[in-house]
PDB file of N, CA and C in Angstrom:
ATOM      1  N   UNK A   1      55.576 119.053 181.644  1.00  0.00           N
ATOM      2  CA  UNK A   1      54.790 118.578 180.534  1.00  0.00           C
ATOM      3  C   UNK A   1      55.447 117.324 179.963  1.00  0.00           C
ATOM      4  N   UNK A   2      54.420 116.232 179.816  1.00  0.00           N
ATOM      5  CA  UNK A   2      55.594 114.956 179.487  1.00  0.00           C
ATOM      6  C   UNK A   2      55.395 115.372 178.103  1.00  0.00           C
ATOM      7  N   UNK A   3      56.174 114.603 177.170  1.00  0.00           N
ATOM      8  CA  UNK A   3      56.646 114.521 176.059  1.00  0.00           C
ATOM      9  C   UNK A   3      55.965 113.614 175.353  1.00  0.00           C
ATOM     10  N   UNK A   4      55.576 113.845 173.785  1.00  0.00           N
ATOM     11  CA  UNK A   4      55.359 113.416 173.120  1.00  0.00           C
ATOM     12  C   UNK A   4      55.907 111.993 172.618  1.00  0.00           C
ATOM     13  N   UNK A   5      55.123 111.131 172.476  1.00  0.00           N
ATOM     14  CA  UNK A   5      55.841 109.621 172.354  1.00  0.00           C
ATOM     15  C   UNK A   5      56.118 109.470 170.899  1.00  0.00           C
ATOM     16  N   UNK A   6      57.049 109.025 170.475  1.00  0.00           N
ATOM     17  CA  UNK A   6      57.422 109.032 168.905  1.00  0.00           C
ATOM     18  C   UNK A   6      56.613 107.771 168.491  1.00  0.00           C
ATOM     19  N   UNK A   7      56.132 107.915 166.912  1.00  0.00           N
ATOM     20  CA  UNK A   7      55.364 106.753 166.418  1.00  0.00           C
ATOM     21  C   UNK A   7      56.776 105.505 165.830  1.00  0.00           C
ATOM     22  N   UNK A   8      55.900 104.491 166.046  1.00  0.00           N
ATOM     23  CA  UNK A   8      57.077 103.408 165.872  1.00  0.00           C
ATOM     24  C   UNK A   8      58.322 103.379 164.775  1.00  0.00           C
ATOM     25  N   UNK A   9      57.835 103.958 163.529  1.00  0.00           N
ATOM     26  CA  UNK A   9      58.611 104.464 162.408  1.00  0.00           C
ATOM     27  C   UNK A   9      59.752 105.078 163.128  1.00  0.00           C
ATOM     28  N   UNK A  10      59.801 106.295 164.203  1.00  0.00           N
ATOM     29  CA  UNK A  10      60.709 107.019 164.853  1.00  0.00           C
ATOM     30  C   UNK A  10      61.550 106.241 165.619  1.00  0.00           C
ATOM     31  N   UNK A  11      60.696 105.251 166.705  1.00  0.00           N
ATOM     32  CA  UNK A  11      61.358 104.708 167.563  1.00  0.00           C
ATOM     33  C   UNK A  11      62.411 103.488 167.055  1.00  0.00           C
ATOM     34  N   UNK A  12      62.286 102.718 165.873  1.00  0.00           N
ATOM     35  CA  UNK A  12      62.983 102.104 165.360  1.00  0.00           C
ATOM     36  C   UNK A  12      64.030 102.987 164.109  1.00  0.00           C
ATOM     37  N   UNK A  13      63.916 104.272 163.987  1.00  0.00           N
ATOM     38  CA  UNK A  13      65.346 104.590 163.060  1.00  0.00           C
ATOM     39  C   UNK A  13      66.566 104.675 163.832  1.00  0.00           C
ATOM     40  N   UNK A  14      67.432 104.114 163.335  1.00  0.00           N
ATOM     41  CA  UNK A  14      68.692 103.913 164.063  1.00  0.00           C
ATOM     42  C   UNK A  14      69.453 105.401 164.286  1.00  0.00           C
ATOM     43  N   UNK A  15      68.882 106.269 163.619  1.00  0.00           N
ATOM     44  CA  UNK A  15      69.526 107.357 163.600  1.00  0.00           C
ATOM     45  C   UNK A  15      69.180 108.254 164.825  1.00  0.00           C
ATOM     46  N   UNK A  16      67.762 107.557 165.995  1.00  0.00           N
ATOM     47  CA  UNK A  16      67.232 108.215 166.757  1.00  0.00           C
ATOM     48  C   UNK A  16      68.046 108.624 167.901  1.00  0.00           C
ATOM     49  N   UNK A  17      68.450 109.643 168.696  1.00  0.00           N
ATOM     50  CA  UNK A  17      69.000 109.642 169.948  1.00  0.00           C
ATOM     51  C   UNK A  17      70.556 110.710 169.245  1.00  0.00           C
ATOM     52  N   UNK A  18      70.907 110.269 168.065  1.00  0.00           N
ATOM     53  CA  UNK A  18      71.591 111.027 167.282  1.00  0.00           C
ATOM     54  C   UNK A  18      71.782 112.387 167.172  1.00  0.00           C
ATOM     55  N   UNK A  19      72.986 113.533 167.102  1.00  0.00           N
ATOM     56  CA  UNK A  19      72.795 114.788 167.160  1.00  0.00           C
ATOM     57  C   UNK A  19      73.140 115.211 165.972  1.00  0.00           C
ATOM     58  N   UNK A  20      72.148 116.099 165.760  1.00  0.00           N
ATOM     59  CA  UNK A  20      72.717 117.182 163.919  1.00  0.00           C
ATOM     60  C   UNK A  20      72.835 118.515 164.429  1.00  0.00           C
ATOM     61  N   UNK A  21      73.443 119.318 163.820  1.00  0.00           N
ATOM     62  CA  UNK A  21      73.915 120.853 163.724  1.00  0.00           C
ATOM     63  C   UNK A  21      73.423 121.246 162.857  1.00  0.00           C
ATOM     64  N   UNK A  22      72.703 122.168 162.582  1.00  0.00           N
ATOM     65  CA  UNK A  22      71.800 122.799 161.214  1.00  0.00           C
ATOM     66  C   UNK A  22      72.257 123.727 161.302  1.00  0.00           C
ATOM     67  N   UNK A  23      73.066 124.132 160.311  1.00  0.00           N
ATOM     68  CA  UNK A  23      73.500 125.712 160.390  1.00  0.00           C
ATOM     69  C   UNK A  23      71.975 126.547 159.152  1.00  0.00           C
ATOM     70  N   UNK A  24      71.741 127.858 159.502  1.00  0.00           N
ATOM     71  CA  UNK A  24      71.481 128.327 158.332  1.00  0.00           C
ATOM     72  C   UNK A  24      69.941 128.378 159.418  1.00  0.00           C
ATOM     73  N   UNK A  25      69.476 127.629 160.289  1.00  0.00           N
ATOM     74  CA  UNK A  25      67.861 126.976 160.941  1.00  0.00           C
ATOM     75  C   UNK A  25      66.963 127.915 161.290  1.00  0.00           C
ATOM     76  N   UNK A  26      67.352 129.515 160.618  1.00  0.00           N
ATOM     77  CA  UNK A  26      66.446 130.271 161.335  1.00  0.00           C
ATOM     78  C   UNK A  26      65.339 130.521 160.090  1.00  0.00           C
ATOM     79  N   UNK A  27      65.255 129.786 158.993  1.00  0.00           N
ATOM     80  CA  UNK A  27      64.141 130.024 158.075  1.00  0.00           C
ATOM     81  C   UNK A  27      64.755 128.951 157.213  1.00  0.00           C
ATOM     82  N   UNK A  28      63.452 128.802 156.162  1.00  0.00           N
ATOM     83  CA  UNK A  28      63.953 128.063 154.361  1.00  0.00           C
ATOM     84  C   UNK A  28      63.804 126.597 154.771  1.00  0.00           C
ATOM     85  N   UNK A  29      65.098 126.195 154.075  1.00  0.00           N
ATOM     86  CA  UNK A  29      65.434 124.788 153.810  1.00  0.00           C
ATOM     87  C   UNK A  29      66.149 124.465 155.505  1.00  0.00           C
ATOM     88  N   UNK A  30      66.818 124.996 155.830  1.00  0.00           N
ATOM     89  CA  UNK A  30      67.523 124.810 157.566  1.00  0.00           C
ATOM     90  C   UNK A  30      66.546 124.574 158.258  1.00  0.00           C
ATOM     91  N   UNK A  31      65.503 125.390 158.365  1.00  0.00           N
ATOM     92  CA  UNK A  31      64.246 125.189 159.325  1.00  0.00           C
ATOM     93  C   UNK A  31      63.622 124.270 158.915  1.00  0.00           C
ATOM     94  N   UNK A  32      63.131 123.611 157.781  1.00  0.00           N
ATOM     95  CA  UNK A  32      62.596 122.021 157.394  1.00  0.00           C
ATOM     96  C   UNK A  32      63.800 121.132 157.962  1.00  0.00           C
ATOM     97  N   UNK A  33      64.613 120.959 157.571  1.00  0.00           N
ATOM     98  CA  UNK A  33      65.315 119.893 158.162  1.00  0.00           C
ATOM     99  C   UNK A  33      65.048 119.937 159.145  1.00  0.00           C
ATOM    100  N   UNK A  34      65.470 120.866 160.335  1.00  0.00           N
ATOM    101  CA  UNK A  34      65.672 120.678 161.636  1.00  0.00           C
ATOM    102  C   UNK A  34      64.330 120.043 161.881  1.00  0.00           C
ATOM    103  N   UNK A  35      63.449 120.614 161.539  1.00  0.00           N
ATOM    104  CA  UNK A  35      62.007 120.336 162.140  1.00  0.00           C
ATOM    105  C   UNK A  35      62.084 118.821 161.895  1.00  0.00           C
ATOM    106  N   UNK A  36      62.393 118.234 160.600  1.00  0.00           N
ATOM    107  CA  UNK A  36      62.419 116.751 159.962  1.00  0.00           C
ATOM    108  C   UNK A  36      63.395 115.667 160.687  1.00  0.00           C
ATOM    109  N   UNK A  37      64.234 116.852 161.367  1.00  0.00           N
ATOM    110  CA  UNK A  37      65.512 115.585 161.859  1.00  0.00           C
ATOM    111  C   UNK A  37      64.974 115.315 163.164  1.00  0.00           C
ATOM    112  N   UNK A  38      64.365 116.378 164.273  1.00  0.00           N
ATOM    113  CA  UNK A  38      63.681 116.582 165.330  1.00  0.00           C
ATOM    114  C   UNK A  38      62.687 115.397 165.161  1.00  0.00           C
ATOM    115  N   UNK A  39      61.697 115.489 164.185  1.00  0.00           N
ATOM    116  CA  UNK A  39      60.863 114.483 164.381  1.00  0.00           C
ATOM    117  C   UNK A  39      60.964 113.599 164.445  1.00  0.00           C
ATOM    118  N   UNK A  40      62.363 112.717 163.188  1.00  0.00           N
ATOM    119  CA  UNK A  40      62.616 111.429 163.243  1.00  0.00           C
ATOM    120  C   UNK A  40      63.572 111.078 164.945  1.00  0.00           C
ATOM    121  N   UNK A  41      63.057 111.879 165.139  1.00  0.00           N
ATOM    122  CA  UNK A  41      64.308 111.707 166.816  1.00  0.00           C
ATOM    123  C   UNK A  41      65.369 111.979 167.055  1.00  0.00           C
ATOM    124  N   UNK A  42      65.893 113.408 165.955  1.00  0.00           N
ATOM    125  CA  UNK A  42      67.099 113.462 166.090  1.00  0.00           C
ATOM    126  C   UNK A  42      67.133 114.577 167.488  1.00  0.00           C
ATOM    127  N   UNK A  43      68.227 114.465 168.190  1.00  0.00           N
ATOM    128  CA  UNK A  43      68.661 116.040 168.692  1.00  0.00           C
ATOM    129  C   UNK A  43      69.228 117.308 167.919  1.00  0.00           C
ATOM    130  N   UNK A  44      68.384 118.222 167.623  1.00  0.00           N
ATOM    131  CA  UNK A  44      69.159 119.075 166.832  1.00  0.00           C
ATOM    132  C   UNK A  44      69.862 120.458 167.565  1.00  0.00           C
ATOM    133  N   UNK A  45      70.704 120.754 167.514  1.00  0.00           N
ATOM    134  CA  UNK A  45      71.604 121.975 167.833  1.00  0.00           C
ATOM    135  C   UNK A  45      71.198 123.298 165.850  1.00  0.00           C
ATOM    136  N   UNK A  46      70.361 124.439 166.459  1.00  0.00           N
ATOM    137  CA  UNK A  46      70.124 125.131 166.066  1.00  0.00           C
ATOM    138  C   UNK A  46      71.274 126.413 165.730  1.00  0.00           C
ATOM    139  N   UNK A  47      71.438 126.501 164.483  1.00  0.00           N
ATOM    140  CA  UNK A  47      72.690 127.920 164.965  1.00  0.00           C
ATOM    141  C   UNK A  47      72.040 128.543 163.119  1.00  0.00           C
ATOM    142  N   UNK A  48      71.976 130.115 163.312  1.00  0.00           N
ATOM    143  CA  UNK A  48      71.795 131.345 162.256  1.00  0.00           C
ATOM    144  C   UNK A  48      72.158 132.518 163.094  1.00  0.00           C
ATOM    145  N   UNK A  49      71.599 133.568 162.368  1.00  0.00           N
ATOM    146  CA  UNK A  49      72.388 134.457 163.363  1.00  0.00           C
ATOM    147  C   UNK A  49      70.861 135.375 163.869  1.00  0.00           C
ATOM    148  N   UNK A  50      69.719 134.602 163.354  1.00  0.00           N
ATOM    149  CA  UNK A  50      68.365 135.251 163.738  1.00  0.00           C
ATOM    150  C   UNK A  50      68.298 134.229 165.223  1.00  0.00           C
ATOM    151  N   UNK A  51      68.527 134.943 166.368  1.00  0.00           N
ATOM    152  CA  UNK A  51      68.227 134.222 167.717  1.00  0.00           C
ATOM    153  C   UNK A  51      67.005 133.896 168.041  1.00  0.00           C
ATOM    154  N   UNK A  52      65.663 134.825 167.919  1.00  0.00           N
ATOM    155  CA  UNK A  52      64.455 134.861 168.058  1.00  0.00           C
ATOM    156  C   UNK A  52      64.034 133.812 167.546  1.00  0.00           C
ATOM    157  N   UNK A  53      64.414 133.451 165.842  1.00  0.00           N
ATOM    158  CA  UNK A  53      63.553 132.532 165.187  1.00  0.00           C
ATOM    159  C   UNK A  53      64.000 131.298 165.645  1.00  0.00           C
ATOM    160  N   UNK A  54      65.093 130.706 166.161  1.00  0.00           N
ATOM    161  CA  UNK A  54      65.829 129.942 166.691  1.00  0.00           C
ATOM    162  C   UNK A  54      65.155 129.703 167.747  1.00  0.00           C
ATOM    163  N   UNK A  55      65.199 130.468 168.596  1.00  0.00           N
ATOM    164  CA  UNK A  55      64.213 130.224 170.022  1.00  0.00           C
ATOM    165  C   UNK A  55      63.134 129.926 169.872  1.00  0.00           C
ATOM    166  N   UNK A  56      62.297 130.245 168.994  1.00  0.00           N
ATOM    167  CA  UNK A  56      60.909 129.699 168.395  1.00  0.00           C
ATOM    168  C   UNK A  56      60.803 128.696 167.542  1.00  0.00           C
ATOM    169  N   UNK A  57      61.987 128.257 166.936  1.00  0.00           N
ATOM    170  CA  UNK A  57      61.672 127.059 166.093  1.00  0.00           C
ATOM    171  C   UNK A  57      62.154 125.945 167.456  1.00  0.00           C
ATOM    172  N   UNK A  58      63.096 125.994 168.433  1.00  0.00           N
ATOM    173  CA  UNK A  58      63.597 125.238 169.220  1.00  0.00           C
ATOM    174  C   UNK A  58      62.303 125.019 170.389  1.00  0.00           C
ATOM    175  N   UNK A  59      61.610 126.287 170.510  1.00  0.00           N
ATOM    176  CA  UNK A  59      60.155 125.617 171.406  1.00  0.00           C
ATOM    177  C   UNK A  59      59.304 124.770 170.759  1.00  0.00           C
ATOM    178  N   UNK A  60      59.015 125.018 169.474  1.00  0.00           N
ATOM    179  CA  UNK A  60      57.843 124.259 168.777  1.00  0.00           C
ATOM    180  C   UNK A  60      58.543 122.984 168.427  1.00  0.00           C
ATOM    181  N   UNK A  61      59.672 122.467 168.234  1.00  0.00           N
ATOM    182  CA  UNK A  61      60.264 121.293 168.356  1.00  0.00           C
ATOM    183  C   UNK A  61      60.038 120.399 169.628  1.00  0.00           C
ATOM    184  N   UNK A  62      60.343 121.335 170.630  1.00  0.00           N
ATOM    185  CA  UNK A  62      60.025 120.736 172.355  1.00  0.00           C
ATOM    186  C   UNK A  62      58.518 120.493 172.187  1.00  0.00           C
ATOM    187  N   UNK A  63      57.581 121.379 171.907  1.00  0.00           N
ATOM    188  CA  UNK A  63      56.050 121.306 171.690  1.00  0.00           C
ATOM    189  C   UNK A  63      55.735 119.735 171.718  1.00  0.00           C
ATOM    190  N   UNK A  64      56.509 119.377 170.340  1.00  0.00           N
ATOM    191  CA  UNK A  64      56.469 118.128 169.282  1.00  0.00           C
ATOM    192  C   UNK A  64      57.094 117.421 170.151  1.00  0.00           C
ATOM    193  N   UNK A  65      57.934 117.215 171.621  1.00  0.00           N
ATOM    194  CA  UNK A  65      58.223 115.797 171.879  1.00  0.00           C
ATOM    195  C   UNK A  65      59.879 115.800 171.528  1.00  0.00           C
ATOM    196  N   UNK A  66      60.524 116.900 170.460  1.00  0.00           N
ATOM    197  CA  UNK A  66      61.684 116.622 170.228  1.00  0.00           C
ATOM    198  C   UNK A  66      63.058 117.887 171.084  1.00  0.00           C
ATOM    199  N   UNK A  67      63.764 117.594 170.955  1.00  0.00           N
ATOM    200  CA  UNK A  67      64.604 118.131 171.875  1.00  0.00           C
ATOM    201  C   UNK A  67      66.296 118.973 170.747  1.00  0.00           C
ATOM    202  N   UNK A  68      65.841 120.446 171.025  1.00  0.00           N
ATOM    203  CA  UNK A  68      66.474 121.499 170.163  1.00  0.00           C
ATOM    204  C   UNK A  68      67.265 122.349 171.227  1.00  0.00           C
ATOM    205  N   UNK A  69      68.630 122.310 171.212  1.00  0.00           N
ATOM    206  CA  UNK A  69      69.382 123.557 171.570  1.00  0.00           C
ATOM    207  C   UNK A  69      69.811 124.463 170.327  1.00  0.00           C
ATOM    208  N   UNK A  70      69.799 125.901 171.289  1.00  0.00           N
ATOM    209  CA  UNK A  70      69.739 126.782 170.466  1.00  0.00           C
ATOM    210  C   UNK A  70      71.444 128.038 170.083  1.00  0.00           C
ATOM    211  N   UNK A  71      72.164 127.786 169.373  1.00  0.00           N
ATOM    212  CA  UNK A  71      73.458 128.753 169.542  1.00  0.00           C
ATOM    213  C   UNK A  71      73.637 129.727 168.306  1.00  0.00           C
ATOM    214  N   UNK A  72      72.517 131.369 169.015  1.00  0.00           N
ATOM    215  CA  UNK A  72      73.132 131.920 167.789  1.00  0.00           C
ATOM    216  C   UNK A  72      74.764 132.582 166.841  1.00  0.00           C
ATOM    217  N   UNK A  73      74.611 132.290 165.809  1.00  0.00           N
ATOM    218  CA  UNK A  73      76.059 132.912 165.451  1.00  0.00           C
ATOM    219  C   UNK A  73      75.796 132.904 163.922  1.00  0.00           C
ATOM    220  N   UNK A  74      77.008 134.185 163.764  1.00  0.00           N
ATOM    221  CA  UNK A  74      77.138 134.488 162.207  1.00  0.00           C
ATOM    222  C   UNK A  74      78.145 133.969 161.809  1.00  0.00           C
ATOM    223  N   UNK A  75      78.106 132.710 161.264  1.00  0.00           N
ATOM    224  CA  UNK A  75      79.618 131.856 160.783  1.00  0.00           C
ATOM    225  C   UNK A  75      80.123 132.953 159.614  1.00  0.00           C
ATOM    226  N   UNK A  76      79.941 133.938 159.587  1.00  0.00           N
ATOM    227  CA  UNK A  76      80.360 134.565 158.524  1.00  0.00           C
ATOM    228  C   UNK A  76      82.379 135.042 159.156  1.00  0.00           C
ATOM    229  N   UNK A  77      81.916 135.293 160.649  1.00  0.00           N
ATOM    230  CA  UNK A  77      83.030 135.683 161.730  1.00  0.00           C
ATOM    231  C   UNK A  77      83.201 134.575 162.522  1.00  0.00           C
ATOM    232  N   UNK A  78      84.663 134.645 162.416  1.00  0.00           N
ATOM    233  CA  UNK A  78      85.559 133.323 162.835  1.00  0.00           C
ATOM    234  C   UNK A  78      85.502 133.087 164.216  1.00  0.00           C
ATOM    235  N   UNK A  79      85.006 134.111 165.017  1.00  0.00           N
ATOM    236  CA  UNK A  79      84.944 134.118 166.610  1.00  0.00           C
ATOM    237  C   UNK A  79      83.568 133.646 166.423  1.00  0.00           C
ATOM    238  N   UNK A  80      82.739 133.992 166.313  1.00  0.00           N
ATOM    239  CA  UNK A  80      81.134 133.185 165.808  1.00  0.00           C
ATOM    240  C   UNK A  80      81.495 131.589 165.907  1.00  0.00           C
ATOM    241  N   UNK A  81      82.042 131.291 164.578  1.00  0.00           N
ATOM    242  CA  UNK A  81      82.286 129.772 164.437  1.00  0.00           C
ATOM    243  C   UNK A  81      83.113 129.112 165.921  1.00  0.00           C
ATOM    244  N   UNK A  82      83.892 129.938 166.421  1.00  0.00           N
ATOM    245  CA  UNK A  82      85.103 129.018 167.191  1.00  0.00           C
ATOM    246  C   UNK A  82      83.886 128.822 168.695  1.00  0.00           C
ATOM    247  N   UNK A  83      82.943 130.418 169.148  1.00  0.00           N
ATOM    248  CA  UNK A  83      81.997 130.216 170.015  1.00  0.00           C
ATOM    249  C   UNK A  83      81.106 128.851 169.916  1.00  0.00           C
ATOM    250  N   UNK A  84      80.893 128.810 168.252  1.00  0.00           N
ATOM    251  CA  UNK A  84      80.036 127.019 168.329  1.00  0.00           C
ATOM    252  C   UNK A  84      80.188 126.412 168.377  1.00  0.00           C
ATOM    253  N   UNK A  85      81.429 126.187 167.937  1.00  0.00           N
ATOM    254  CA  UNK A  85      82.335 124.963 168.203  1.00  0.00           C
ATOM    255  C   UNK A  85      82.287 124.536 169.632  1.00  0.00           C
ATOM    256  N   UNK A  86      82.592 125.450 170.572  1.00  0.00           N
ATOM    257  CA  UNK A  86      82.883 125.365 171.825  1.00  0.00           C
ATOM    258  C   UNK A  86      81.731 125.100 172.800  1.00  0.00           C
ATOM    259  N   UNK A  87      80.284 126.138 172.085  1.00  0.00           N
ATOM    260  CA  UNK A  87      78.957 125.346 172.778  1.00  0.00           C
ATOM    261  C   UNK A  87      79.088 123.500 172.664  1.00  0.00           C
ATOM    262  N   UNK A  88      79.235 123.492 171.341  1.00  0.00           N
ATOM    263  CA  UNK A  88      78.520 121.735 171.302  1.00  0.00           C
ATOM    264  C   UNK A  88      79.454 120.832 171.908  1.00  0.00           C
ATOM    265  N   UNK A  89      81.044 121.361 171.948  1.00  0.00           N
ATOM    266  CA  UNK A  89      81.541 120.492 172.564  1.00  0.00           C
ATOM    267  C   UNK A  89      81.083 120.592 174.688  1.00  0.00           C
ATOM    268  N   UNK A  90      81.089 121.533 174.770  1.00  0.00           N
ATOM    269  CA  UNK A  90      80.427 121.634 176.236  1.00  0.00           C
ATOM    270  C   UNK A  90      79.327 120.879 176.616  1.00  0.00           C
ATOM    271  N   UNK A  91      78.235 121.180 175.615  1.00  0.00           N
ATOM    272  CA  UNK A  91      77.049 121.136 175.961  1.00  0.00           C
ATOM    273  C   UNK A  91      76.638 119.278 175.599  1.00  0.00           C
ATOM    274  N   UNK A  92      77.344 118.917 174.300  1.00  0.00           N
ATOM    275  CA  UNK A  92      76.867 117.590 173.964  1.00  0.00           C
ATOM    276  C   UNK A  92      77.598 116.473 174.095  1.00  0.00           C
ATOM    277  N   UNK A  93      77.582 115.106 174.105  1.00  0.00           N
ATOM    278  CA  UNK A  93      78.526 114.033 174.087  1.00  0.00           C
ATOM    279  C   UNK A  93      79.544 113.726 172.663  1.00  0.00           C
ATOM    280  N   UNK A  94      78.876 114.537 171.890  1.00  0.00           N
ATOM    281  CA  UNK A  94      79.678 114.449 170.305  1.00  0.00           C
ATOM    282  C   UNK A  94      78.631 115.003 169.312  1.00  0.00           C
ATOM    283  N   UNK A  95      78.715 115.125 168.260  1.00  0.00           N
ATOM    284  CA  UNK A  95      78.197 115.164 167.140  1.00  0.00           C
ATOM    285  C   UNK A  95      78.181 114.487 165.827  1.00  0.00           C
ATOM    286  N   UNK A  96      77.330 113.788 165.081  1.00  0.00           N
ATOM    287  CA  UNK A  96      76.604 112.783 164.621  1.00  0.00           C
ATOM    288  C   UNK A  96      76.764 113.351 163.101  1.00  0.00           C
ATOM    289  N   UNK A  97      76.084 114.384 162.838  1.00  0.00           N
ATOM    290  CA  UNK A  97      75.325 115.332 161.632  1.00  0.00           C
ATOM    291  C   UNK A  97      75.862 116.349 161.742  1.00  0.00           C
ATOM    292  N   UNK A  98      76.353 117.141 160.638  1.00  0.00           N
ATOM    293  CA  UNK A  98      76.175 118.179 160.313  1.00  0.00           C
ATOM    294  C   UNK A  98      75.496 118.801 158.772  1.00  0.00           C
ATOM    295  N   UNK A  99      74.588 119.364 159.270  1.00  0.00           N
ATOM    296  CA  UNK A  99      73.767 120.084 157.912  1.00  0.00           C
ATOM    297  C   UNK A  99      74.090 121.522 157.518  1.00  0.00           C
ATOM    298  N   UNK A 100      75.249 121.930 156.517  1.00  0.00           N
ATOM    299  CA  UNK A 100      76.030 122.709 156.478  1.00  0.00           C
ATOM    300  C   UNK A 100      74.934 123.766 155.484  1.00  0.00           C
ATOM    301  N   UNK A 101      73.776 124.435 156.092  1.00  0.00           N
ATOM    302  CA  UNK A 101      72.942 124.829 155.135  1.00  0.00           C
ATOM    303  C   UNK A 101      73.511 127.011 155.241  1.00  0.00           C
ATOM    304  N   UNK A 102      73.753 127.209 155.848  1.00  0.00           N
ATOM    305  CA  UNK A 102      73.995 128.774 156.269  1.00  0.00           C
ATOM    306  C   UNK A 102      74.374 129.381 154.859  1.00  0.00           C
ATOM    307  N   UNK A 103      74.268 130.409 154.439  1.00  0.00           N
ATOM    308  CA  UNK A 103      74.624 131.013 153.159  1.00  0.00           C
ATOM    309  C   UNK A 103      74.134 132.554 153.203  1.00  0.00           C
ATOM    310  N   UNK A 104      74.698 132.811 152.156  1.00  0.00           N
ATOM    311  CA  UNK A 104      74.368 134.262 151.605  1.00  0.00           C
ATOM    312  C   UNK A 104      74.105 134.267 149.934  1.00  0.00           C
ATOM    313  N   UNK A 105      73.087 135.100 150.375  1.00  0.00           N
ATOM    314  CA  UNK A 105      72.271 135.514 148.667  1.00  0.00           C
ATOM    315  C   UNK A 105      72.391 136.718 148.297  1.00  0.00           C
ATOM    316  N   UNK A 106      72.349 136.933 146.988  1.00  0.00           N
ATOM    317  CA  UNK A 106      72.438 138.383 146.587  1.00  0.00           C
ATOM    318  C   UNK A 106      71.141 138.181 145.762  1.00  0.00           C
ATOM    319  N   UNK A 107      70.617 139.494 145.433  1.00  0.00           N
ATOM    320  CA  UNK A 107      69.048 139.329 144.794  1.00  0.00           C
ATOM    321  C   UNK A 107      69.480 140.501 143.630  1.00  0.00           C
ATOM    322  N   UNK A 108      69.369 140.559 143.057  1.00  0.00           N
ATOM    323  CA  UNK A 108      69.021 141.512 141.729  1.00  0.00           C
ATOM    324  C   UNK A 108      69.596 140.634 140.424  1.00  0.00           C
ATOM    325  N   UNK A 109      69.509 141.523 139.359  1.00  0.00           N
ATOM    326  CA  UNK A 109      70.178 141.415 137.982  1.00  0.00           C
ATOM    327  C   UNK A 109      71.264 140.301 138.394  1.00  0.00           C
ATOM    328  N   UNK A 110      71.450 139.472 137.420  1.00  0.00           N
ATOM    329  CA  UNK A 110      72.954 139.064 137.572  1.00  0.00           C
ATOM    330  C   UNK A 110      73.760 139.743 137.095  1.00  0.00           C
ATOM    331  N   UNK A 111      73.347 140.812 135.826  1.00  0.00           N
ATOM    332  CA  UNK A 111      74.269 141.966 135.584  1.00  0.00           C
ATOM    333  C   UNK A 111      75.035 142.677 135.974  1.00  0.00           C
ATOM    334  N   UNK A 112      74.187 143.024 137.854  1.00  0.00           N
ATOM    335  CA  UNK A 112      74.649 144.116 138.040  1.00  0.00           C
ATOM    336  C   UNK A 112      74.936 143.188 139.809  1.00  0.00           C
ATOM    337  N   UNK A 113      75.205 142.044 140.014  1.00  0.00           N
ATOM    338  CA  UNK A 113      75.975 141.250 140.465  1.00  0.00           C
ATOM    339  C   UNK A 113      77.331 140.839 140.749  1.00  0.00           C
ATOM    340  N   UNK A 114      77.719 141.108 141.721  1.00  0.00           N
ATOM    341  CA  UNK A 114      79.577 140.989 141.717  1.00  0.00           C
ATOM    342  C   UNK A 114      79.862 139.569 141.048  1.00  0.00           C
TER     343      UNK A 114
END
């Protein structure tokens, strides 16, 4: 399937051809970026610890013309982080971006909140 041709806006940002790391990309604010950096032409490297949604946000990126690898992990565990580290250096020529979005929420009262 050929690929989607980027509109000229894309093809002239200097940032195109460029790689970002989205941590956090399996929903929210992580999954807009990626989708946003993808479009402007970025390469994005996908990492949360939801693999599925990852694999599905990384096809519908390809869909679009843009180009998403996918590495799940729970940066919460240090073997997690050192595994991603070690994908992107394998897999890519360097890295450009990082979008340090991954987190944890707590939901109730703030009362009753650590």
């Amino acid at each position: 399937m050929a690929q989607k041709p980027f509109p000229p806006a894309v093809r002239d940002n200097p940032w195109r051809g460029r790689t970002a790391l989205v941590t956090g990309a399996s929903s929210g604010i992580g999954m807009a970026v990626a989708r946003k950096l993808a479009a402007e032409g970025l390469r994005v490297v996908l990492t949360a610890r939801r693999k599925d949604r990852l694999e599905a946000l990384a096809e519908e990126i390809g869909r679009d013309g843009g180009t998403a690898l996918v590495c799940a992990a729970d940066l919460s565990h240090e073997l997690d982080r050192q595994r991603l580290v070690q994908y992107v250096e394998a897999s890519l020529p360097g890295l450009d971006i990082l979008v340090n979005n991954a987190g944890r929420g707590w939901y109730g009262f703030l009362s009753n909140i650590p």
